[in-house]
C-alpha atoms as a PDB file:
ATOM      1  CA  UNK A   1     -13.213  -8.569 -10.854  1.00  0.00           C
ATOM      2  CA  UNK A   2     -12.229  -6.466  -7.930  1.00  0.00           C
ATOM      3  CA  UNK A   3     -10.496  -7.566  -4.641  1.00  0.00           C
ATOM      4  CA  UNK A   4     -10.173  -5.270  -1.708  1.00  0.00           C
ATOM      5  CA  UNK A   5      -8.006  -6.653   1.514  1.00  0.00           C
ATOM      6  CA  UNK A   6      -7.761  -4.562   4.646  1.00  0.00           C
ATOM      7  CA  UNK A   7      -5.010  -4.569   6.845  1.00  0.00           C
ATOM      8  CA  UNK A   8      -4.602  -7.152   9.086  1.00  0.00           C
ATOM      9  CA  UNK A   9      -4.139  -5.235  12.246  1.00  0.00           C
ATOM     10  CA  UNK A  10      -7.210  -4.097  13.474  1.00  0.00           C
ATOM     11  CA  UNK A  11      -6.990  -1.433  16.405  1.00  0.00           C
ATOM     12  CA  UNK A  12      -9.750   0.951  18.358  1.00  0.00           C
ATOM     13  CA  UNK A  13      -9.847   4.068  16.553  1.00  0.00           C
ATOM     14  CA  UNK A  14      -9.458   5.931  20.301  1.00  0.00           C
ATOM     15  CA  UNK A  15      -9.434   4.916  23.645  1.00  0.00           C
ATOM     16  CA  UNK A  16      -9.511   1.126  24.657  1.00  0.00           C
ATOM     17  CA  UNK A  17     -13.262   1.013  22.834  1.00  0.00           C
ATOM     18  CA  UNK A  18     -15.754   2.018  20.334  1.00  0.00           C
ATOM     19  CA  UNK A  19     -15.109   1.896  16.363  1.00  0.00           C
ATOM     20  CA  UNK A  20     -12.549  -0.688  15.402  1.00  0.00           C
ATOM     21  CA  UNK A  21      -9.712   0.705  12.299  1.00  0.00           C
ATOM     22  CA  UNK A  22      -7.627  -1.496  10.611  1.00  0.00           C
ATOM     23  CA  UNK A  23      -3.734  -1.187  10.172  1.00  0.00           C
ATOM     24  CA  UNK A  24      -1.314  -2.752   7.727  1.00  0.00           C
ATOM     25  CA  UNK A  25       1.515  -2.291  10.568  1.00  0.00           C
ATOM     26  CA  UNK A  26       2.915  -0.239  13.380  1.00  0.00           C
ATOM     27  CA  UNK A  27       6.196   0.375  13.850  1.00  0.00           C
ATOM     28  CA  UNK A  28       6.311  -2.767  16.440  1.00  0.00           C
ATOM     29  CA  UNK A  29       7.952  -5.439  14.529  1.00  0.00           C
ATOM     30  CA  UNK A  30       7.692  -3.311  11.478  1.00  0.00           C
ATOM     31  CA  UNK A  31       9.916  -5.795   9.155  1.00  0.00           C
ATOM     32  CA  UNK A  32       8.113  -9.214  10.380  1.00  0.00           C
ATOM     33  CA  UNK A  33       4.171  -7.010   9.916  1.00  0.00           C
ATOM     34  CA  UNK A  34       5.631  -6.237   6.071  1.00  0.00           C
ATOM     35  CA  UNK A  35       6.804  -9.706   5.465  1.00  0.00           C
ATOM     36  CA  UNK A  36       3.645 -11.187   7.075  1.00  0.00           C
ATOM     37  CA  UNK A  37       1.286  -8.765   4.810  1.00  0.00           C
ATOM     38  CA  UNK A  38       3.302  -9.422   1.713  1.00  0.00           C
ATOM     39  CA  UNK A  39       3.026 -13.716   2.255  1.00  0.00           C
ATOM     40  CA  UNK A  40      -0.979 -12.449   2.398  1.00  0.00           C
ATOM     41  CA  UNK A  41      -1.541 -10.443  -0.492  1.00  0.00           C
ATOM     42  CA  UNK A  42       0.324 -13.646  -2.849  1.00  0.00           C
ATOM     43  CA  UNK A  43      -1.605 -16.144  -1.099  1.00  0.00           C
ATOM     44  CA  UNK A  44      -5.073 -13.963  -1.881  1.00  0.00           C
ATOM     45  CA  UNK A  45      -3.575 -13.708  -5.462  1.00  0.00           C
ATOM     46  CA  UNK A  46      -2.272 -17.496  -6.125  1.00  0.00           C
ATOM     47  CA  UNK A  47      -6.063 -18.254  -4.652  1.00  0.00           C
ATOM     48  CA  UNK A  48      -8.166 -15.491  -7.175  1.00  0.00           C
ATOM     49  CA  UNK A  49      -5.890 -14.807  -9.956  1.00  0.00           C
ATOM     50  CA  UNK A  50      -4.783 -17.377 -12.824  1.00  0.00           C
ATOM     51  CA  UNK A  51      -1.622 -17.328 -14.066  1.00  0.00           C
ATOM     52  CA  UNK A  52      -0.973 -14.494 -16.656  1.00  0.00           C
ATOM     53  CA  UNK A  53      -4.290 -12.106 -15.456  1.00  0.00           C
ATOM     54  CA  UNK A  54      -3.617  -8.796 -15.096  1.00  0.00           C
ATOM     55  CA  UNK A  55      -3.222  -7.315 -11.951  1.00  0.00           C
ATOM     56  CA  UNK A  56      -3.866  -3.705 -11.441  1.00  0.00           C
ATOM     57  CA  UNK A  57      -3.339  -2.370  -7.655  1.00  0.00           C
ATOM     58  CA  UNK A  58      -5.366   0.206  -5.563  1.00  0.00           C
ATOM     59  CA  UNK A  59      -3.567   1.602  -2.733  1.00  0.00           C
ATOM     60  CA  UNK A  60      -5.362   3.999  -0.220  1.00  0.00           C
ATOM     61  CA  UNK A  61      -3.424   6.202   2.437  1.00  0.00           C
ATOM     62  CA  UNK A  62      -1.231   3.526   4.334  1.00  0.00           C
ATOM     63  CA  UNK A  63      -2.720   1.008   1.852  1.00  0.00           C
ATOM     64  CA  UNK A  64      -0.909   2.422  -1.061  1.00  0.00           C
ATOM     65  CA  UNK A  65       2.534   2.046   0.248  1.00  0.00           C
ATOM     66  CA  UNK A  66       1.427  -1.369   0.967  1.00  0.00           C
ATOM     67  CA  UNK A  67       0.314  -2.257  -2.449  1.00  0.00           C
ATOM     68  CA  UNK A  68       3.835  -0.072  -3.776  1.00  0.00           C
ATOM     69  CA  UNK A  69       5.567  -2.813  -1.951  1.00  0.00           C
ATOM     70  CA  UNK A  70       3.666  -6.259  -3.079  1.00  0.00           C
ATOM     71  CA  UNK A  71       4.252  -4.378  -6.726  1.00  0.00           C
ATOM     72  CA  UNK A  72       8.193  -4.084  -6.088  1.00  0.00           C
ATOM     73  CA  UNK A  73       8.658  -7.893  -5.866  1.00  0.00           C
ATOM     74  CA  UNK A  74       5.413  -9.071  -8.766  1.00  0.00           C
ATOM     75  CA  UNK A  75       4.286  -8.595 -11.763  1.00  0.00           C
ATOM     76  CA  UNK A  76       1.531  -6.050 -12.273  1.00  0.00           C
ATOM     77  CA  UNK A  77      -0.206  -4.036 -14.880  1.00  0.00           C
ATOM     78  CA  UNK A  78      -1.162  -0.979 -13.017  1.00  0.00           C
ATOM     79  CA  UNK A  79      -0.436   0.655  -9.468  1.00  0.00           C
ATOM     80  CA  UNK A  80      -2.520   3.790  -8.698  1.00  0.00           C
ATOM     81  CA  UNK A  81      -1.162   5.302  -5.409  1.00  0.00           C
ATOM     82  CA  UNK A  82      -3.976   7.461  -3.368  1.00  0.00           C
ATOM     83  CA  UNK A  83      -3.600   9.451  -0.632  1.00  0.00           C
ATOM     84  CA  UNK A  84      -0.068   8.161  -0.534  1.00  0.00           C
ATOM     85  CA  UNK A  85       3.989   8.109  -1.680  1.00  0.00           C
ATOM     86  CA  UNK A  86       6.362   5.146  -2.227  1.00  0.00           C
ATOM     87  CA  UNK A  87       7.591   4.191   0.956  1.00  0.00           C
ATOM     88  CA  UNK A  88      11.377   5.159   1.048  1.00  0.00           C
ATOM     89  CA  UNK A  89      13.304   2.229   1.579  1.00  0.00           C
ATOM     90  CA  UNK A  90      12.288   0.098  -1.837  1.00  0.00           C
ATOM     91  CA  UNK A  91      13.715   0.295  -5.397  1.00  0.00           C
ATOM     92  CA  UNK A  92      10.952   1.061  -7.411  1.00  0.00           C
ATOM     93  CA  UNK A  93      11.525   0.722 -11.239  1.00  0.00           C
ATOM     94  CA  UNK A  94       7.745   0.887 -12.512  1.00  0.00           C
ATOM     95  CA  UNK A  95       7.047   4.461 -13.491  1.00  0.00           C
ATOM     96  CA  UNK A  96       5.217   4.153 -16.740  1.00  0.00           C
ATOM     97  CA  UNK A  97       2.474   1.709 -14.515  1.00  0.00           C
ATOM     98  CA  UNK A  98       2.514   4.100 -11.773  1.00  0.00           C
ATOM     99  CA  UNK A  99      -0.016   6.856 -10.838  1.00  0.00           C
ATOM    100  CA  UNK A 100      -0.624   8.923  -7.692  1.00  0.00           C
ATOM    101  CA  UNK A 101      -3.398  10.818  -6.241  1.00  0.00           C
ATOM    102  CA  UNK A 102      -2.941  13.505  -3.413  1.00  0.00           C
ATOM    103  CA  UNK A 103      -5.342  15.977  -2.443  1.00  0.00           C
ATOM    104  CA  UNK A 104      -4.265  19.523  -1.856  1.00  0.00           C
ATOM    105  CA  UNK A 105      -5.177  19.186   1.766  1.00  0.00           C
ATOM    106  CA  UNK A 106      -3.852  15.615   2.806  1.00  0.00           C
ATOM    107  CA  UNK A 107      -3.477  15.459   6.114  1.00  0.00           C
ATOM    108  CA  UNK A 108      -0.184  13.405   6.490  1.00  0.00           C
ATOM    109  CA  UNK A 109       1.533  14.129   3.137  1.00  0.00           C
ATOM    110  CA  UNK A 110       3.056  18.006   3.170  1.00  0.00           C
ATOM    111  CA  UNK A 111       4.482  20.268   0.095  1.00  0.00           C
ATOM    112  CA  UNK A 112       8.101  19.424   1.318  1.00  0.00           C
ATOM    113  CA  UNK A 113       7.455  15.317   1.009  1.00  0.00           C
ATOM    114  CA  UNK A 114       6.027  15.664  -2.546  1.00  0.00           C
ATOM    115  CA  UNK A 115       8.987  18.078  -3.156  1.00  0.00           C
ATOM    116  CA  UNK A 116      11.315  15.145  -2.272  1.00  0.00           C
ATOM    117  CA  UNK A 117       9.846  12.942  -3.664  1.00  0.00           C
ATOM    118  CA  UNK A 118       9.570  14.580  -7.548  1.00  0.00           C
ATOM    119  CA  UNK A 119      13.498  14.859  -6.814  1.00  0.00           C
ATOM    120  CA  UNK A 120      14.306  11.711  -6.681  1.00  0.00           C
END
């Protein structure tokens, strides 16, 4: 089965009305947002998942840096990374599970970051 979570922070797309987005974090309290979102994502998969299921992870634009850090501390099977790169500051280990998607015209990942990024 398939479980999608949004982030937690919702937010109005522009202004102070209209369409409502959704956020994983902001920079405000950026350490506290990631540990809150992390406690999240196990308790969603100690309450869906039984022990020993495979977990394969989805990660969308902000979302995939998001699932790239739940996978650095658990077990998984599979991370596909979309619209998105590992976020800098974790040790990530889990290559041969690891996929990413980018579009040739992303608007917030550039030539130079995916330069980088293949570097390291």
């Amino acid at each position: 089965f398939v479980v999608s979570l949004e982030g937690l922070s919702a937010f109005y797309a522009k202004g102070l009305f209209g369409n409502v987005g959704h956020s994983w974090m902001t920079s405000t309290n950026r350490e506290a947002e990631i540990n809150d979102y992390i406690v999240y994502i196990n308790q969603v998969v100690k309450t869906v998942c039984n022990s020993g299921d495979s977990i394969s992870l989805l990660g969308f634009s902000q979302g995939s840096q998001t699932a790239a850090r739940w996978a650095s501390r658990n077990n998984f099977h599979q991370l596909i990374m979309c619209g998105g790169l590992l976020p800098k500051e974790i040790e990530f280990n889990a290559w041969d599970k690891t996929s990413f998607l980018i579009g040739d015209t992303d608007k917030f990942i550039n030539d130079e970051q995916i330069e980088d990024f293949q570097s390291k």
